[in-house]
C-alpha atoms as a PDB file:
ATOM      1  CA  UNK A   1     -23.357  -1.700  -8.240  1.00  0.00           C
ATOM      2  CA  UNK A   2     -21.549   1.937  -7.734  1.00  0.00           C
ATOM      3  CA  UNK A   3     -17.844   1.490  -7.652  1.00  0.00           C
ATOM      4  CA  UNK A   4     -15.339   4.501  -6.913  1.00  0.00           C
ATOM      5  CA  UNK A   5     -11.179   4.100  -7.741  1.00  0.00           C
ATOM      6  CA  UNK A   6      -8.456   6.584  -6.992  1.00  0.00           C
ATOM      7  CA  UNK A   7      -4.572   6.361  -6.401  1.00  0.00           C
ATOM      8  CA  UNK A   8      -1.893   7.547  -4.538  1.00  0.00           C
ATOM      9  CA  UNK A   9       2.014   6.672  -5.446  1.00  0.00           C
ATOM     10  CA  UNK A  10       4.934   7.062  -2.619  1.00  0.00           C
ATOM     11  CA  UNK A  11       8.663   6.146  -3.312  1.00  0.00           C
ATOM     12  CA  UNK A  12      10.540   3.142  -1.270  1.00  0.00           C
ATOM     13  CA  UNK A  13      13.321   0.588  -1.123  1.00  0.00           C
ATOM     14  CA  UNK A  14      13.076  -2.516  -0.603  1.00  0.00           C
ATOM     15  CA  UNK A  15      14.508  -6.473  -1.040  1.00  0.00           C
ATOM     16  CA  UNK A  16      13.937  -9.970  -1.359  1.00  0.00           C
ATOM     17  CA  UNK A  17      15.319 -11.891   1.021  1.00  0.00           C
ATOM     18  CA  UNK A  18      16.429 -15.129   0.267  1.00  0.00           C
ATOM     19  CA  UNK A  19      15.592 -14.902  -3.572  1.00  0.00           C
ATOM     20  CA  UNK A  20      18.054 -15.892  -6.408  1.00  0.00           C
ATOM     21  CA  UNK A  21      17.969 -12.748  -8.627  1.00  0.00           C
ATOM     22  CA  UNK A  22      18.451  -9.210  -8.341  1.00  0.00           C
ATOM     23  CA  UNK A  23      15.701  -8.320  -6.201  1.00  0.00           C
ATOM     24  CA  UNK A  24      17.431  -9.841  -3.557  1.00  0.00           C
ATOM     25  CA  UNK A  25      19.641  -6.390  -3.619  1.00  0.00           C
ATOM     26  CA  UNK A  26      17.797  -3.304  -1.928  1.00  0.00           C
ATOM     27  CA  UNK A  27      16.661  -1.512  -4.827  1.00  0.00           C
ATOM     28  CA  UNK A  28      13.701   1.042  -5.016  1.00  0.00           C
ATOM     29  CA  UNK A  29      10.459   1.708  -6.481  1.00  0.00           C
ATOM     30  CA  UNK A  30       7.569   4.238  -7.410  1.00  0.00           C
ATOM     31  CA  UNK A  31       4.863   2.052  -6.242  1.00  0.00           C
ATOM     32  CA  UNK A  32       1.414   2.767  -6.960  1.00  0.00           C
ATOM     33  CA  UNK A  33      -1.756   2.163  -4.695  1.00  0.00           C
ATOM     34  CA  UNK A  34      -4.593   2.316  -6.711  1.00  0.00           C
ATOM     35  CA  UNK A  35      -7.975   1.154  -4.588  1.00  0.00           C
ATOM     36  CA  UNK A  36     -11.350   0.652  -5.551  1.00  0.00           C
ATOM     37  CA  UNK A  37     -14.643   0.440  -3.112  1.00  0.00           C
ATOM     38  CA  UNK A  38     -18.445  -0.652  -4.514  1.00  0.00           C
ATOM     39  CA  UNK A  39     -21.767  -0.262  -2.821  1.00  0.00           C
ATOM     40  CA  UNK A  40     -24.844  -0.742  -4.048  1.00  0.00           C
ATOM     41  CA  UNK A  41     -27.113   2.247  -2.165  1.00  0.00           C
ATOM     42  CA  UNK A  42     -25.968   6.138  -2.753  1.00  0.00           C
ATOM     43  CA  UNK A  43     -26.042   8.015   0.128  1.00  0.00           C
ATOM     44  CA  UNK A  44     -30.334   9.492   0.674  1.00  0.00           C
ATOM     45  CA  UNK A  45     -29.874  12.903   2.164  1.00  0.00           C
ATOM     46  CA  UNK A  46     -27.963  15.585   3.012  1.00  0.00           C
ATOM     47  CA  UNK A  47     -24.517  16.953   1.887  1.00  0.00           C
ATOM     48  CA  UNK A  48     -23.231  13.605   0.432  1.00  0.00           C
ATOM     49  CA  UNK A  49     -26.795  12.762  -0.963  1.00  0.00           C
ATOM     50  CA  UNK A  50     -26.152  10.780  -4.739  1.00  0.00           C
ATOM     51  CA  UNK A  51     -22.407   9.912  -3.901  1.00  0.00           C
ATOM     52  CA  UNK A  52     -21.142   6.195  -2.754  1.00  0.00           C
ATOM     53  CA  UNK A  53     -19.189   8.487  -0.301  1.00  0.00           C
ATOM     54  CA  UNK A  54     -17.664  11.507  -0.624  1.00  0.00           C
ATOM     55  CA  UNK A  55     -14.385  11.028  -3.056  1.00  0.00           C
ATOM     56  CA  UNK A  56     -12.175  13.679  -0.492  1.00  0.00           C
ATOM     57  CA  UNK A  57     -12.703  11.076   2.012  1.00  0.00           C
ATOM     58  CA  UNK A  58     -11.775   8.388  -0.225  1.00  0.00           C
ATOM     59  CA  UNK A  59      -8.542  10.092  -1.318  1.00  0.00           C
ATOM     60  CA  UNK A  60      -7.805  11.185   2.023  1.00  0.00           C
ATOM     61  CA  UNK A  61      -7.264   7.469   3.328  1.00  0.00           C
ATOM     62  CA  UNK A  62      -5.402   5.939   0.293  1.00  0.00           C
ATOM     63  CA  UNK A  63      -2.810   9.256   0.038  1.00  0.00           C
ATOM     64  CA  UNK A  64      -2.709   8.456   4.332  1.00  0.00           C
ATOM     65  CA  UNK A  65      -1.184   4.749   3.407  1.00  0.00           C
ATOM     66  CA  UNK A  66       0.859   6.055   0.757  1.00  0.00           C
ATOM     67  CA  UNK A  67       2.433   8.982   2.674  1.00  0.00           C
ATOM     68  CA  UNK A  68       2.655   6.425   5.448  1.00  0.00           C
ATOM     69  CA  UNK A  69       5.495   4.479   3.565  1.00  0.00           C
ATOM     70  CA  UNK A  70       6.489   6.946   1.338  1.00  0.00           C
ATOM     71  CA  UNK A  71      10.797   7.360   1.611  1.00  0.00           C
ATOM     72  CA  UNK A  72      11.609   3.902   3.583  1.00  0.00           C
ATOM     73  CA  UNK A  73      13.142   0.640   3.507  1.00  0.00           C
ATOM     74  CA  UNK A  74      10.164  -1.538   3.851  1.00  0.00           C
ATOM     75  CA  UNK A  75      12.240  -4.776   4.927  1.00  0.00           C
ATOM     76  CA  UNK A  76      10.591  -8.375   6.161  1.00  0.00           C
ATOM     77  CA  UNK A  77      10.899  -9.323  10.000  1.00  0.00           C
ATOM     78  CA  UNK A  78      13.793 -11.632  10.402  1.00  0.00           C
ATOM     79  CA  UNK A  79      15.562 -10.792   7.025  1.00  0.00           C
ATOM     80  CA  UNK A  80      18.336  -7.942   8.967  1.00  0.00           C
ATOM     81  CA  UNK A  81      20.541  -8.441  10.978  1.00  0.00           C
ATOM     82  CA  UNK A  82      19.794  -6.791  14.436  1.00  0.00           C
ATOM     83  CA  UNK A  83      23.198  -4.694  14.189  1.00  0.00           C
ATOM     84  CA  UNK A  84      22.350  -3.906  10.783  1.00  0.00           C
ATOM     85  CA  UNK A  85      19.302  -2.826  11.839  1.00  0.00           C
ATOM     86  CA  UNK A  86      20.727  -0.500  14.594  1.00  0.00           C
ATOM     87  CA  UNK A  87      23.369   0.901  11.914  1.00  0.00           C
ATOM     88  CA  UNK A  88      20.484   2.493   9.991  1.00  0.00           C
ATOM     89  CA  UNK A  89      18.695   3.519  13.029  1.00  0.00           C
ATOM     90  CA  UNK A  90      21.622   5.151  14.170  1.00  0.00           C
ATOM     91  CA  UNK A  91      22.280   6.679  10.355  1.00  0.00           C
ATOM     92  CA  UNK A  92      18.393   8.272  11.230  1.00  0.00           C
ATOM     93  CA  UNK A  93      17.276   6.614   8.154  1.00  0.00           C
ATOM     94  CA  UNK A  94      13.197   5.411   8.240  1.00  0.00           C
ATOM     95  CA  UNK A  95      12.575   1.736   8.140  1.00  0.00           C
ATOM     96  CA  UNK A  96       8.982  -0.203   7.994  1.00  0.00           C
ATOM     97  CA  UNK A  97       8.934  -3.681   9.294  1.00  0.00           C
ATOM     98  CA  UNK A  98       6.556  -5.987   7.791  1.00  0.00           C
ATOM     99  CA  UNK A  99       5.593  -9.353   8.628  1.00  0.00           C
ATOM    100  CA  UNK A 100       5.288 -10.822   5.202  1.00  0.00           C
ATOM    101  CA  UNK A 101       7.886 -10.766   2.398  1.00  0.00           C
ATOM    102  CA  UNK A 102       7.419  -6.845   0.498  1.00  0.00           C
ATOM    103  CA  UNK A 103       6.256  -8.151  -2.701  1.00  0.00           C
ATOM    104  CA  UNK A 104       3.748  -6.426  -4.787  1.00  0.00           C
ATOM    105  CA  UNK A 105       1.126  -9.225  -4.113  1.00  0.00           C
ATOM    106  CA  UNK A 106       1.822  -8.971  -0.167  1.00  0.00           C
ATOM    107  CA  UNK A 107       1.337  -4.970  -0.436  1.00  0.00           C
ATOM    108  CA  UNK A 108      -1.773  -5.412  -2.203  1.00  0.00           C
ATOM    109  CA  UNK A 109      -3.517  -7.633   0.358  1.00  0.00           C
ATOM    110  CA  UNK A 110      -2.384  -5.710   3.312  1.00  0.00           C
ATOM    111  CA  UNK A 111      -3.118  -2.439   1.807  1.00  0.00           C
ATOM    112  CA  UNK A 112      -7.078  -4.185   1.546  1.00  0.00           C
ATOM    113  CA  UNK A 113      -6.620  -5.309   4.789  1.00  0.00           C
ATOM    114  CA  UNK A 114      -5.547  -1.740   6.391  1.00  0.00           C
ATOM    115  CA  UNK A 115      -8.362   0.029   4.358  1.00  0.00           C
ATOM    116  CA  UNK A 116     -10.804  -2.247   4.888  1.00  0.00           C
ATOM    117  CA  UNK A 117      -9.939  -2.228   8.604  1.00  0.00           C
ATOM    118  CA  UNK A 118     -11.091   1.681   8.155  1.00  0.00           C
ATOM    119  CA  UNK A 119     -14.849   0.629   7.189  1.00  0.00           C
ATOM    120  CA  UNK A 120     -14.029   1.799   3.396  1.00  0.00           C
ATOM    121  CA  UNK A 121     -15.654  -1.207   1.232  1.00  0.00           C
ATOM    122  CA  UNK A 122     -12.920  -1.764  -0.610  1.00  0.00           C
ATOM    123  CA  UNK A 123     -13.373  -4.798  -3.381  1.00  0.00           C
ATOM    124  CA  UNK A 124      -9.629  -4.018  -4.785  1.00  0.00           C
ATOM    125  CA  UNK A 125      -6.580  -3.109  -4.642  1.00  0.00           C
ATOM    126  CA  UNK A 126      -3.645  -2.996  -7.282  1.00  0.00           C
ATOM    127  CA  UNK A 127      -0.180  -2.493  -6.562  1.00  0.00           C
ATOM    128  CA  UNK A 128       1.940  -1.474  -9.524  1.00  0.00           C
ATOM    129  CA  UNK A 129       5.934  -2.259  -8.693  1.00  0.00           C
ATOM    130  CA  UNK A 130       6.689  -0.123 -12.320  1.00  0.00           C
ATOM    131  CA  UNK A 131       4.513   1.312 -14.906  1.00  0.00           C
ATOM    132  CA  UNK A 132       3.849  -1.995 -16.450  1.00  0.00           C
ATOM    133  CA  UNK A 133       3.795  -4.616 -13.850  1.00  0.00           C
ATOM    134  CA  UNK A 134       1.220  -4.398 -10.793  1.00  0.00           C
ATOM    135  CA  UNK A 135      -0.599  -7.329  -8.534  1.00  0.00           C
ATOM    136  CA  UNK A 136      -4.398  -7.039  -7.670  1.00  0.00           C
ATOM    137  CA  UNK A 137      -6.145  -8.402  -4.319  1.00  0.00           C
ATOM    138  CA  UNK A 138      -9.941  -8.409  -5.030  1.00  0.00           C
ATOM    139  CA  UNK A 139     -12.909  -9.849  -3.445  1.00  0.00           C
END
């Protein structure tokens, strides 16, 4: 089995909603995508003969994702208020609605899920909140 990894970070806000701690406060992170695909075949012939697939590709979709929700507030459906909502729409400032609570574990599987969704054979994905603390999603 071939496997291929690479990264790409972006910077965002989000919150907890409903939790007892201080993540429930809109606070911010440097999250961390780091993705890894597997095959078992390298590619036969031409241009991209001996690679899994070419690496620019590779890096190309995971830095897409990142850059896609780099400088928001990620924030769960439900969890605003719909005039708080408009207030920051109004403000201009860039908010991501998800449909699952923005946790590190959440990110992970719907970062597989988008990725995956892109024909990439993805078998992880790790999500580090900090330096120190990530989630994985693997298959």
């Amino acid at each position: 089995m071939y496997y291929l990894k690479t990264s790409a970070a972006f910077d965002s806000a989000h919150f907890l909603s409903g939790y007892n701690g201080k993540c429930a406060n809109i606070h911010g992170h440097r999250w961390t995508v780091e993705v890894k695909i597997n095959g078992e075949e390298l590619q036969n012939d031409g241009e991209k003969r001996g690679m899994l697939i070419d690496f620019s590709d590779l890096k190309k979709a995971v830095k897409k994702l990142a850059d896609d929700f780099d400088h928001a507030l990620i924030y769960e459906s439900g969890s605003l208020k719909e005039k708080t909502i408009a207030a920051l729409n109004e403000e201009n400032f860039r908010l991501i609605e998800v449909p699952f609570r923005p946790t590190a574990e959440n990110f992970a599987k719907h970062f597989y899920d988008l990725l995956s969704g892109k024909g990439l054979a993805v078998c992880s994905v790790t999500v580090y909140e900090t330096p120190n603390n990530c989630a994985v999603y693997e298959v």
